[in-house]
PDB file of N, CA and C in Angstrom:
ATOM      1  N   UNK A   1     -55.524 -56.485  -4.135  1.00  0.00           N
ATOM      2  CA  UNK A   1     -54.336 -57.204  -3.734  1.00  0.00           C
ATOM      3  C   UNK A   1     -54.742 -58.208  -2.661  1.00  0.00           C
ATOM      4  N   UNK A   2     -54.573 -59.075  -2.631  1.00  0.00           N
ATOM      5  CA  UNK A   2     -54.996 -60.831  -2.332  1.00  0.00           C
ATOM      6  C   UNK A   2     -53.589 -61.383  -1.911  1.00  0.00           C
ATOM      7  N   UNK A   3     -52.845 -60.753  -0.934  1.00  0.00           N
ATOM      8  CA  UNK A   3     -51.732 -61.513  -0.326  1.00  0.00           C
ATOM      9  C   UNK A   3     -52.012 -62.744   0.629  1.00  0.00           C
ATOM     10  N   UNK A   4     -50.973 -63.933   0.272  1.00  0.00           N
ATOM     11  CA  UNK A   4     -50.873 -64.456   1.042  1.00  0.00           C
ATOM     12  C   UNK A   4     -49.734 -65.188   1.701  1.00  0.00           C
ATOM     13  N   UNK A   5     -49.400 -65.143   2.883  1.00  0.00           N
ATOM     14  CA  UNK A   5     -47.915 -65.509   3.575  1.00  0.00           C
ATOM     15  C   UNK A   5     -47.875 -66.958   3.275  1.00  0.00           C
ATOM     16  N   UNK A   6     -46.716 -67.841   3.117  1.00  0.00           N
ATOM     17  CA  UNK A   6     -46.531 -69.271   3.685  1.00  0.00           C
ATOM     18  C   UNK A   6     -44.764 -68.793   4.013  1.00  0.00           C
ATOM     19  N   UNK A   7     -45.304 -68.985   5.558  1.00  0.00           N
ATOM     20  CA  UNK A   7     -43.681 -69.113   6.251  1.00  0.00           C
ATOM     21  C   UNK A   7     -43.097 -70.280   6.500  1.00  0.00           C
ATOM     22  N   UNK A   8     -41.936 -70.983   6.769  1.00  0.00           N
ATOM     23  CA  UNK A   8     -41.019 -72.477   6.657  1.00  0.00           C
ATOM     24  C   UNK A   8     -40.352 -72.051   6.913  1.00  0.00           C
ATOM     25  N   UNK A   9     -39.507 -73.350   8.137  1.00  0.00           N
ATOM     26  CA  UNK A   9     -38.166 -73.707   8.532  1.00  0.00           C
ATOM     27  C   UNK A   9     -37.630 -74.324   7.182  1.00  0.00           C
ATOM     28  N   UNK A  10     -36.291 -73.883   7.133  1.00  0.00           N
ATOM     29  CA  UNK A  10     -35.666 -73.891   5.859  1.00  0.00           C
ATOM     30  C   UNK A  10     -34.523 -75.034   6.317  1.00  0.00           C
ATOM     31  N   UNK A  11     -33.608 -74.612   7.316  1.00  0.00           N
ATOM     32  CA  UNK A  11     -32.495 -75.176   7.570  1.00  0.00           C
ATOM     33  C   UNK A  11     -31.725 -74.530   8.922  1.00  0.00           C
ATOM     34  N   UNK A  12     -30.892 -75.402   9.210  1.00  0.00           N
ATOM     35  CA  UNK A  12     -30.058 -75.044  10.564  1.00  0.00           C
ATOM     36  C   UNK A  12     -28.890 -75.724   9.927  1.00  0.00           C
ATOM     37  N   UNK A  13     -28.040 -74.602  10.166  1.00  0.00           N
ATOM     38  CA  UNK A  13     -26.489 -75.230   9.784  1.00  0.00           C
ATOM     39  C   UNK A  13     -25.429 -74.948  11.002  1.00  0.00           C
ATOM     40  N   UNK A  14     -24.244 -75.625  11.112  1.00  0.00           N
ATOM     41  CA  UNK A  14     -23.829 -75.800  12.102  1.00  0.00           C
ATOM     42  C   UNK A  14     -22.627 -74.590  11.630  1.00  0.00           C
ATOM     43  N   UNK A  15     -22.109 -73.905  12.681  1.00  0.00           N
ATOM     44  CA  UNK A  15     -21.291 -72.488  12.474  1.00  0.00           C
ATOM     45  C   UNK A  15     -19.575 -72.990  13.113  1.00  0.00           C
ATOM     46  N   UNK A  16     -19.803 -73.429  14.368  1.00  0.00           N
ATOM     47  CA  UNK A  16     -18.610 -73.980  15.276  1.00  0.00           C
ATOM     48  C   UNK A  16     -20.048 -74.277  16.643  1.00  0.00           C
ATOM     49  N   UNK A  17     -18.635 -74.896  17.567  1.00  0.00           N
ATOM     50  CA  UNK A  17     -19.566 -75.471  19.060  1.00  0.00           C
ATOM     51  C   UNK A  17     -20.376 -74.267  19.276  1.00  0.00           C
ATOM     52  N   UNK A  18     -21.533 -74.442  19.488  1.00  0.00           N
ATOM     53  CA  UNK A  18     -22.297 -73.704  20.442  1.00  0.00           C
ATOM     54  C   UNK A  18     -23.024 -72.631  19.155  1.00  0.00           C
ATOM     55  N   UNK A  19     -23.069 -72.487  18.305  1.00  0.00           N
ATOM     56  CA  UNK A  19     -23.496 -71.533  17.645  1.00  0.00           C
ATOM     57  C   UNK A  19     -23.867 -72.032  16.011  1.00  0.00           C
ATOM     58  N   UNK A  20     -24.996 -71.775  15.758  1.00  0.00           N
ATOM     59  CA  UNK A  20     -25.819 -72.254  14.213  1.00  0.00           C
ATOM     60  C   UNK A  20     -26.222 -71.139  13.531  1.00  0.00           C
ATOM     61  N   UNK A  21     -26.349 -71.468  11.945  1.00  0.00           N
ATOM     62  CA  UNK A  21     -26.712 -70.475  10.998  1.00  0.00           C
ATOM     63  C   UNK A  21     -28.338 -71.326  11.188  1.00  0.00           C
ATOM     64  N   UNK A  22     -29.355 -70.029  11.371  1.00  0.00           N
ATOM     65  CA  UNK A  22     -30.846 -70.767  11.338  1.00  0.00           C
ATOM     66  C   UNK A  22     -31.670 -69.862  10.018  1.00  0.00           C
ATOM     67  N   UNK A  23     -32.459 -70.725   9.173  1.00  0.00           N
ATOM     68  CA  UNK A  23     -32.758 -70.184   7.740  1.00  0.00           C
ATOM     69  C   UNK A  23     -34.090 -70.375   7.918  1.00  0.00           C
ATOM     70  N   UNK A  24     -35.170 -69.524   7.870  1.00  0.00           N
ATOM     71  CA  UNK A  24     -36.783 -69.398   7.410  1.00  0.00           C
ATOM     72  C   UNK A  24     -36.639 -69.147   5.832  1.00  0.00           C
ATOM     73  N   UNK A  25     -37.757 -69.360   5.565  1.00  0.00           N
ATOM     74  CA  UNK A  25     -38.221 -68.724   3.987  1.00  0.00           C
ATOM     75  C   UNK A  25     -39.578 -68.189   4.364  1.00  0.00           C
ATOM     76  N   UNK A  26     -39.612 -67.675   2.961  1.00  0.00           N
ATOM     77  CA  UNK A  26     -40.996 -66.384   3.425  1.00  0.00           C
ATOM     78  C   UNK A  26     -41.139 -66.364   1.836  1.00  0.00           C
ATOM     79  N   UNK A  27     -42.512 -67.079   1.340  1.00  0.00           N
ATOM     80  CA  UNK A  27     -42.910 -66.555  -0.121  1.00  0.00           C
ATOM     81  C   UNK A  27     -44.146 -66.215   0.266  1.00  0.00           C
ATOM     82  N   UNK A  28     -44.450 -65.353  -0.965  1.00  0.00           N
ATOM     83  CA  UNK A  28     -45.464 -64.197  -0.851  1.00  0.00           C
ATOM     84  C   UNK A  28     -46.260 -64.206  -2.001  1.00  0.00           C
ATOM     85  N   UNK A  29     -47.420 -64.547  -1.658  1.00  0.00           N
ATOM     86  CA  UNK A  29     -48.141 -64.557  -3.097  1.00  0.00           C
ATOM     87  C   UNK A  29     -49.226 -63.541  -3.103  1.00  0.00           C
ATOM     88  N   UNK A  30     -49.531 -63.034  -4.246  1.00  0.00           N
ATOM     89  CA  UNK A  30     -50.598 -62.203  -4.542  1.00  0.00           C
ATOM     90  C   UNK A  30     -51.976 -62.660  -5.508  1.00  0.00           C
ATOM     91  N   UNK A  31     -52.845 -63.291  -4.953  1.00  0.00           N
ATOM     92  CA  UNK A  31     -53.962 -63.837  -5.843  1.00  0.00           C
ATOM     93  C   UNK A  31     -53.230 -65.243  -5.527  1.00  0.00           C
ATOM     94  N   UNK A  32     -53.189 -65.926  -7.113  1.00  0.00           N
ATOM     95  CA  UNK A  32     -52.000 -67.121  -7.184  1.00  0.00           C
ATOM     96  C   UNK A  32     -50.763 -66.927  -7.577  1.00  0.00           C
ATOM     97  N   UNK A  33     -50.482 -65.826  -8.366  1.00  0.00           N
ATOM     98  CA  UNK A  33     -48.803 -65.462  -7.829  1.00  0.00           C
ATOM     99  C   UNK A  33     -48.168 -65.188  -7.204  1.00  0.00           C
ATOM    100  N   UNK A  34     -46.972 -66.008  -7.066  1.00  0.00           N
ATOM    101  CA  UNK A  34     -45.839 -65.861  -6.356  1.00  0.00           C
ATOM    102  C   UNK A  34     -44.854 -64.388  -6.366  1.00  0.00           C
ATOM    103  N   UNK A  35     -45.141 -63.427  -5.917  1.00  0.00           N
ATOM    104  CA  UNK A  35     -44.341 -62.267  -5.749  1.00  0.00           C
ATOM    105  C   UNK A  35     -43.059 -62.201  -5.059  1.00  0.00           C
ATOM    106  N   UNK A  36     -42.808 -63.200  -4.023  1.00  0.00           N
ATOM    107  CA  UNK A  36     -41.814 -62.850  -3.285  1.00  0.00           C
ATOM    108  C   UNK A  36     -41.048 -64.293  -2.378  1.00  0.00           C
ATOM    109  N   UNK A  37     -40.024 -64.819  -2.504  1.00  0.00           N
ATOM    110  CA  UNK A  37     -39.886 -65.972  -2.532  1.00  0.00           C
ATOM    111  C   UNK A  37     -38.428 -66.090  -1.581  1.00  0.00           C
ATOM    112  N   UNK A  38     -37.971 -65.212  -0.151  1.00  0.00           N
ATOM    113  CA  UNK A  38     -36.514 -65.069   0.091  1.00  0.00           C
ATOM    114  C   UNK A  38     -36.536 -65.986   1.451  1.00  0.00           C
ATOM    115  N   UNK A  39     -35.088 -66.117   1.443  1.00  0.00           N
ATOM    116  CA  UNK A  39     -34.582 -66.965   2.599  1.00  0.00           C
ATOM    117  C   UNK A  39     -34.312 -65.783   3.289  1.00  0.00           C
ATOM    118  N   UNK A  40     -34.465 -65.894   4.842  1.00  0.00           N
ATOM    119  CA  UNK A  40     -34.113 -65.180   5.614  1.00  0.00           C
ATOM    120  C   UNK A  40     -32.836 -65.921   6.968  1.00  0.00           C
ATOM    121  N   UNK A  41     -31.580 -65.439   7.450  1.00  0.00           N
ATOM    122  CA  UNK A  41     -31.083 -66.528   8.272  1.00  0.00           C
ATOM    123  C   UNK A  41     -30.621 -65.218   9.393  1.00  0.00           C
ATOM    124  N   UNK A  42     -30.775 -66.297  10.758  1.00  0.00           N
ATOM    125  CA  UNK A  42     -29.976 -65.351  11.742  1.00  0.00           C
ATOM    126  C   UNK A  42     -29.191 -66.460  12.203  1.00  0.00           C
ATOM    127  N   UNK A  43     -28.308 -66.500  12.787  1.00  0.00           N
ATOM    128  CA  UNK A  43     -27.248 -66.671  14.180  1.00  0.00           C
ATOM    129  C   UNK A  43     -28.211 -66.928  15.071  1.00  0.00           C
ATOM    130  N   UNK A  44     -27.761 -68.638  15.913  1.00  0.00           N
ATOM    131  CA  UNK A  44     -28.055 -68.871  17.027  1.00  0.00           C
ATOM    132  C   UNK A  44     -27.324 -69.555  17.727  1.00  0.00           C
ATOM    133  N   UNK A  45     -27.512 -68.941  19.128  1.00  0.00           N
ATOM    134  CA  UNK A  45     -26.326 -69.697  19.963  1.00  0.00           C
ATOM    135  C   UNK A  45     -26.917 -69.986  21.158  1.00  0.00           C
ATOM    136  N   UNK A  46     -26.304 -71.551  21.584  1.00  0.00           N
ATOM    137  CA  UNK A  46     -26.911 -72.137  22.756  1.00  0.00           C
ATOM    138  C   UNK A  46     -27.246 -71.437  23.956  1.00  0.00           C
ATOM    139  N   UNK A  47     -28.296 -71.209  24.329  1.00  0.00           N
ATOM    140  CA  UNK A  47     -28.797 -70.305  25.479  1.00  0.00           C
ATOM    141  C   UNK A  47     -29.436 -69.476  24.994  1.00  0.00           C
ATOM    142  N   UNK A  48     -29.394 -68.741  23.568  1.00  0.00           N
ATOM    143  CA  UNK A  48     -30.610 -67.303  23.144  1.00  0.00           C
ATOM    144  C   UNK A  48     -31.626 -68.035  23.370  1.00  0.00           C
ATOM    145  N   UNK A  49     -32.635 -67.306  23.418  1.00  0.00           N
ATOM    146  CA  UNK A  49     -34.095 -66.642  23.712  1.00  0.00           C
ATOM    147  C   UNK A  49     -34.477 -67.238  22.532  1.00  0.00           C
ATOM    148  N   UNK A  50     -35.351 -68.581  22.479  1.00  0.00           N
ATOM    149  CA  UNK A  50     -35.705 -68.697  20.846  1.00  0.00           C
ATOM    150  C   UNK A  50     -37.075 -67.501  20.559  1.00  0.00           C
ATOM    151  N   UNK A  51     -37.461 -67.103  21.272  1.00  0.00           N
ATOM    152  CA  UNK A  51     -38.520 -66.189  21.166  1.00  0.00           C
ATOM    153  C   UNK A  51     -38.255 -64.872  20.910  1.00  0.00           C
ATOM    154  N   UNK A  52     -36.698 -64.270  21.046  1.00  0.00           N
ATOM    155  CA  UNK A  52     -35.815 -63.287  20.895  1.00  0.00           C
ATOM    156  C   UNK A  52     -35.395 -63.044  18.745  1.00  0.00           C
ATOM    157  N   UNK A  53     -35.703 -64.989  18.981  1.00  0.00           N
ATOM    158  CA  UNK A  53     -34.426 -65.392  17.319  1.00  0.00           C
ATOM    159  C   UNK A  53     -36.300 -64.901  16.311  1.00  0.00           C
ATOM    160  N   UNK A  54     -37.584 -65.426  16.915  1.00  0.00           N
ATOM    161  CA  UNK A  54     -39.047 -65.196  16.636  1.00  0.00           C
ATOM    162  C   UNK A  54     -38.933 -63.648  15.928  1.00  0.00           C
ATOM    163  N   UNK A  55     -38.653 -62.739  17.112  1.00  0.00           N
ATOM    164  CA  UNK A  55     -38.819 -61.850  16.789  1.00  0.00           C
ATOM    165  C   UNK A  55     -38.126 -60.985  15.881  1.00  0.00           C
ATOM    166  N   UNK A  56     -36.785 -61.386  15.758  1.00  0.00           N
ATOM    167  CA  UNK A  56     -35.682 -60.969  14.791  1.00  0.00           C
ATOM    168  C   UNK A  56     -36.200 -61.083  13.384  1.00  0.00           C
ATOM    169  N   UNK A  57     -36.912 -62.475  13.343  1.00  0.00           N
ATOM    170  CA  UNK A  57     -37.656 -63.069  12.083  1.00  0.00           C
ATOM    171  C   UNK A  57     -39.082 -62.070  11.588  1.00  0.00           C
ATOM    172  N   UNK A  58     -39.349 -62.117  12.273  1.00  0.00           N
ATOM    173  CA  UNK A  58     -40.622 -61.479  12.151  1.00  0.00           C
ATOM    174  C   UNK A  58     -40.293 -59.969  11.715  1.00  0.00           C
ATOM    175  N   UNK A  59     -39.713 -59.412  12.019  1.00  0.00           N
ATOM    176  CA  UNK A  59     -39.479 -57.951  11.799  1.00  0.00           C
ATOM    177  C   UNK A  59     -38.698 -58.239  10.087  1.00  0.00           C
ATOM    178  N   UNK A  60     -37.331 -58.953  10.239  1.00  0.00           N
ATOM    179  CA  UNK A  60     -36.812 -59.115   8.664  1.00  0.00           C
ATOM    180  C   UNK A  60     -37.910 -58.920   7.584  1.00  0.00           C
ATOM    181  N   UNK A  61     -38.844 -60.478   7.841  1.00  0.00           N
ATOM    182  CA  UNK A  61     -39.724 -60.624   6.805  1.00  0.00           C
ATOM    183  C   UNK A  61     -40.700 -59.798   7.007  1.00  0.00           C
ATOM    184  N   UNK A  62     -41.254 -59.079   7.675  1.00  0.00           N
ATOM    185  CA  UNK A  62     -42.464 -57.975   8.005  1.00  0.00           C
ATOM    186  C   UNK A  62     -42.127 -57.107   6.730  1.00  0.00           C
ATOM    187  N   UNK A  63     -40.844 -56.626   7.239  1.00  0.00           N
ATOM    188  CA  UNK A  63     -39.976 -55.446   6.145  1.00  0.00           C
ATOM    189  C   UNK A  63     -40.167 -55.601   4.425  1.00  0.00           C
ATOM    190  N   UNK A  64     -40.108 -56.991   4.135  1.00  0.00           N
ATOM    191  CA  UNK A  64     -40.304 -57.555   3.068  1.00  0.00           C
ATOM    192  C   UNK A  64     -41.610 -57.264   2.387  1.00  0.00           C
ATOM    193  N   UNK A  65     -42.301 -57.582   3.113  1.00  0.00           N
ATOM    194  CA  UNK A  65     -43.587 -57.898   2.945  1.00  0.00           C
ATOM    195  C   UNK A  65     -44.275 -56.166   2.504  1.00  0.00           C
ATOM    196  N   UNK A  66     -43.351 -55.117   3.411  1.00  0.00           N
ATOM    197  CA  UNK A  66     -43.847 -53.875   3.280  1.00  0.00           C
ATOM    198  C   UNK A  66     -42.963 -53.486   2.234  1.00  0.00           C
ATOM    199  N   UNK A  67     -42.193 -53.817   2.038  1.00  0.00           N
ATOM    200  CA  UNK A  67     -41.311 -53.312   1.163  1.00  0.00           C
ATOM    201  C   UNK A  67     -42.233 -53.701  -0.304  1.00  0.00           C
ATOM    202  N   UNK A  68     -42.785 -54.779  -0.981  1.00  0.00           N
ATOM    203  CA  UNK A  68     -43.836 -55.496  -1.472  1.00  0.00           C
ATOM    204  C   UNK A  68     -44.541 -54.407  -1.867  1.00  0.00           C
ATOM    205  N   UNK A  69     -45.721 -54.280  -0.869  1.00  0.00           N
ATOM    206  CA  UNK A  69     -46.863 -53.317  -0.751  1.00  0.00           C
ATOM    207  C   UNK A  69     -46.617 -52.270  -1.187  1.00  0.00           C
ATOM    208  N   UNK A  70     -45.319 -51.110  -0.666  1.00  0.00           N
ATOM    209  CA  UNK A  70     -45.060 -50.773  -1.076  1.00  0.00           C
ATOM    210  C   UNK A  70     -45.160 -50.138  -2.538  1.00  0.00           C
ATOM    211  N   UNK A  71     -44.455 -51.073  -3.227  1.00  0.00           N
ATOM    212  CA  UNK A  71     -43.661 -51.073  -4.585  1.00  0.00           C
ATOM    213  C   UNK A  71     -45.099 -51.513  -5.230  1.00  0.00           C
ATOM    214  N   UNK A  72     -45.756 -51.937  -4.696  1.00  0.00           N
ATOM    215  CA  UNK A  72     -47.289 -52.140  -5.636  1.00  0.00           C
ATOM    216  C   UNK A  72     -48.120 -50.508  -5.652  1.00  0.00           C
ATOM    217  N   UNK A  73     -47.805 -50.169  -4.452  1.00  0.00           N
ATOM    218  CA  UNK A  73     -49.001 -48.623  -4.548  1.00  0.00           C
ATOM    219  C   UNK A  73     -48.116 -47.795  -5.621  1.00  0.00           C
ATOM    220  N   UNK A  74     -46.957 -48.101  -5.973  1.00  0.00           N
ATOM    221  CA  UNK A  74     -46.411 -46.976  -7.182  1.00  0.00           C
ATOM    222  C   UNK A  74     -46.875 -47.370  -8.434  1.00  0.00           C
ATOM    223  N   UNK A  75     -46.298 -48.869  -8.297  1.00  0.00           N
ATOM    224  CA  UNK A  75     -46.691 -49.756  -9.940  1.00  0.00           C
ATOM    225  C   UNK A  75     -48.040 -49.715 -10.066  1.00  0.00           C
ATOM    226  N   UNK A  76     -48.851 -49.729  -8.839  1.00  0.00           N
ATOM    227  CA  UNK A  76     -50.832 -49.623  -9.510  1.00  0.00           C
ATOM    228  C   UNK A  76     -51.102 -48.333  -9.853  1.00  0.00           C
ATOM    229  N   UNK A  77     -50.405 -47.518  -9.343  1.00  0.00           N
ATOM    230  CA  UNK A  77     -50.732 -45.722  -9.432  1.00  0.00           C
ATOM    231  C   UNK A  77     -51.458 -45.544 -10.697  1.00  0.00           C
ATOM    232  N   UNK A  78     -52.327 -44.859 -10.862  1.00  0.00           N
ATOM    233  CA  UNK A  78     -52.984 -44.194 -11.666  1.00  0.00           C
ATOM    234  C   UNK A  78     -52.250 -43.573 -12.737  1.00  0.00           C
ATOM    235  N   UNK A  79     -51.245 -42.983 -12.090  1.00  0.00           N
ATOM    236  CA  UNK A  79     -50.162 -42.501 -13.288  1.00  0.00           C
ATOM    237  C   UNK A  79     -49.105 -43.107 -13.289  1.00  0.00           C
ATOM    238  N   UNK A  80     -48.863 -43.990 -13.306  1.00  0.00           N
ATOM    239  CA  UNK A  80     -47.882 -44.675 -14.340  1.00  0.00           C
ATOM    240  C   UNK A  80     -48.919 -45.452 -15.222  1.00  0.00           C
ATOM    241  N   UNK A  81     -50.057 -46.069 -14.909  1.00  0.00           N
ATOM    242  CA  UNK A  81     -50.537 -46.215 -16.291  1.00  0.00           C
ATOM    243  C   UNK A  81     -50.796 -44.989 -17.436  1.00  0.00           C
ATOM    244  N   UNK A  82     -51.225 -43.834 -16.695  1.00  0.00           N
ATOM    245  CA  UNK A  82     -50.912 -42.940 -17.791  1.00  0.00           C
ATOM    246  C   UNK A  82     -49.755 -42.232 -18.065  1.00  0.00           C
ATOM    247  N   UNK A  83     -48.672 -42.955 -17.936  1.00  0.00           N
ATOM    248  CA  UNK A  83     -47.567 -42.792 -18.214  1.00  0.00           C
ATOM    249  C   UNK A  83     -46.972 -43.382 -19.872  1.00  0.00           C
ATOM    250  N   UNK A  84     -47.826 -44.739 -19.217  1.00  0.00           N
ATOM    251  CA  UNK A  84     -47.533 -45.665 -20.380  1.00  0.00           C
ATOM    252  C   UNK A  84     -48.858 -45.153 -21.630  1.00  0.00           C
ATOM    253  N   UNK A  85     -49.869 -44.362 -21.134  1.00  0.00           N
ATOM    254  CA  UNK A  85     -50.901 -44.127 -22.400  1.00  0.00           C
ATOM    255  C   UNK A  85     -50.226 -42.987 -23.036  1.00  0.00           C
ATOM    256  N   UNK A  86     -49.035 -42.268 -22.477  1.00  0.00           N
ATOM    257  CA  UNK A  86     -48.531 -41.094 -22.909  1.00  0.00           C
ATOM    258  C   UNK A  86     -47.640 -41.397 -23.939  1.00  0.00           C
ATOM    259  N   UNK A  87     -46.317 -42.252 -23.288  1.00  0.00           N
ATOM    260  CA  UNK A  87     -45.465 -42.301 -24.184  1.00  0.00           C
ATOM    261  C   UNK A  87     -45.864 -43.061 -25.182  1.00  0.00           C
ATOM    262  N   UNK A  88     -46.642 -44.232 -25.439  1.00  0.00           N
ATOM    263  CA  UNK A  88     -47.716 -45.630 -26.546  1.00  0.00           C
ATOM    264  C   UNK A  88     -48.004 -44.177 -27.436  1.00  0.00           C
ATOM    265  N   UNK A  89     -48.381 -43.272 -26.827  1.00  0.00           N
ATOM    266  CA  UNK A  89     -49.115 -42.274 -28.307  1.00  0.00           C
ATOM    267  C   UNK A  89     -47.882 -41.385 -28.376  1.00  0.00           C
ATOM    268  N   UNK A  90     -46.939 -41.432 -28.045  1.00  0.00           N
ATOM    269  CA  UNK A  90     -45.866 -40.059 -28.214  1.00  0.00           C
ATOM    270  C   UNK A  90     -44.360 -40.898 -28.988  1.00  0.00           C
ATOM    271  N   UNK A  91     -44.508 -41.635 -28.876  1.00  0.00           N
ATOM    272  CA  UNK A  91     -42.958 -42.490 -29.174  1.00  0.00           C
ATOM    273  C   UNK A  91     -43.020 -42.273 -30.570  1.00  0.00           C
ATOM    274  N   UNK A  92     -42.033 -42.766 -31.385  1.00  0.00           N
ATOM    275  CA  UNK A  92     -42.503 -42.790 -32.442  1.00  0.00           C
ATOM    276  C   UNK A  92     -41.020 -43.505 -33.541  1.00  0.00           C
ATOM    277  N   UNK A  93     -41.176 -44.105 -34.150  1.00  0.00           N
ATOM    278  CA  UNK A  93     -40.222 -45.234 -34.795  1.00  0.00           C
ATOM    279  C   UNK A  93     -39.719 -44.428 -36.572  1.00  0.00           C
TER     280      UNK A  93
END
């Protein structure tokens, strides 16, 4: 597994005075595919901590990213391919 991050400012949208919808994206590739491709947005309001709004980000998409990994150590498992050599010889039409 050959991950690789590309993170981007996506957008800032305006909510009312003093307060914005702020949007990252986070795609995720494995080798040269693209596995994982989501917008992430928080709430910001004049005066937060942009290093506060950093870290909010970072944890969302972290989650992602493990969530990912994850879901690969089941799908590579050893047995679910012999899952699939079981039922290929057991099914039957």
């Amino acid at each position: 597994m050959s991950l690789t991050i590309i993170e981007t400012k996506k957008s800032v949208s305006f909510v009312m005075p003093g307060e914005w919808n702020v949007t990252r994206n986070l795609v995720l590739k494995d080798g040269e595919v693209e596995v994982l491709n989501q917008d992430f947005s928080l709430s910001y309001k004049t005066g937060d901590d942009i290093t506060s709004l950093a870290a909010k980000f970072k944890e969302l998409e972290q989650e992602a990213i493990d969530r990912y990994k994850d879901e690969q150590a089941v799908f590579t498992h050893q047995k679910m391919d012999d899952m699939t050599t079981y039922l290929n010889a057991n099914l039957t039409v």
